[in-house]
Protein backbone atom coordinates (compact mmCIF):
# COMPACT_ATOMS: atom_id res chain seq x y z
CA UNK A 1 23.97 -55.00 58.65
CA UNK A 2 25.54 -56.98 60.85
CA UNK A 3 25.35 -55.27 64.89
CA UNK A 4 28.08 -56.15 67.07
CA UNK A 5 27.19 -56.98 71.50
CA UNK A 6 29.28 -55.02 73.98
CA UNK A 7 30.83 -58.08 74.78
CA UNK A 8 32.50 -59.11 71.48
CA UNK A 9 33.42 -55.22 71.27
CA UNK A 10 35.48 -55.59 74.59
CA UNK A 11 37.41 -58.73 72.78
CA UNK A 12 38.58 -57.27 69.90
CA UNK A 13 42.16 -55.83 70.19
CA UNK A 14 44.36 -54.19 67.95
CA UNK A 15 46.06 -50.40 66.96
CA UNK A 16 47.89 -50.49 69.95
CA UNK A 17 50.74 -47.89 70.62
CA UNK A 18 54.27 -50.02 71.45
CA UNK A 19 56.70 -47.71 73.22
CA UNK A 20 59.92 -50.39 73.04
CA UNK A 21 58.43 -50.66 69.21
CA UNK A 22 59.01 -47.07 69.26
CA UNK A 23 62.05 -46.95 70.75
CA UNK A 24 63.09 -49.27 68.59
CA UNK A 25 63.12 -47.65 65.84
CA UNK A 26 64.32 -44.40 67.15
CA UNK A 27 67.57 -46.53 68.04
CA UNK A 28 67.71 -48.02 64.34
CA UNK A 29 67.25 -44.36 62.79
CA UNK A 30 70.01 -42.24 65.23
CA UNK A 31 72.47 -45.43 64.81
CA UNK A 32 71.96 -45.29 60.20
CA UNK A 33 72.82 -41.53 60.62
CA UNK A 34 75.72 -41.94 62.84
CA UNK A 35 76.89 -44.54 60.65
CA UNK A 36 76.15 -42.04 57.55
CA UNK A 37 77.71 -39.29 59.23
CA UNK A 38 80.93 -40.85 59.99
CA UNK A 39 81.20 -42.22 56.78
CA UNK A 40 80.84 -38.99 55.34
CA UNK A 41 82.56 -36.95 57.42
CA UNK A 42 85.77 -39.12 59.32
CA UNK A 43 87.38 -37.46 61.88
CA UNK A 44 90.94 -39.12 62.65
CA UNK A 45 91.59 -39.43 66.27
CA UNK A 46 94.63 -37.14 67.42
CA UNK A 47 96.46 -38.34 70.45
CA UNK A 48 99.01 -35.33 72.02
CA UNK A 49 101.84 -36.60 72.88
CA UNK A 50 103.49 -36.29 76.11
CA UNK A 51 106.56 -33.71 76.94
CA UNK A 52 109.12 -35.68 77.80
């Protein structure tokens, strides 16, 4: 078995949380329901008119 030195230990990276990765995604997923939504469900804009 192989033991590793506290040196090499403190070089190894990786597993690291990525909050604009996470944000991100958040983004993509709120923006594909949106998109489904108003495909789904299309609400026509409604201008009033004025009273002339």
């Amino acid at each position: 078995m192989l033991e590793v030195k506290e040196s090499d230990l403190s070089k190894i990276t990786g597993g690291g949380f990525s909050f604009g990765v996470a944000i991100g995604v958040g983004a993509l997923v709120v923006f594909v329901i949106g998109l489904i939504d108003g495909y789904t469900n299309p609400i026509k804009c409604t201008v009033e008119k004025e009273a002339e």
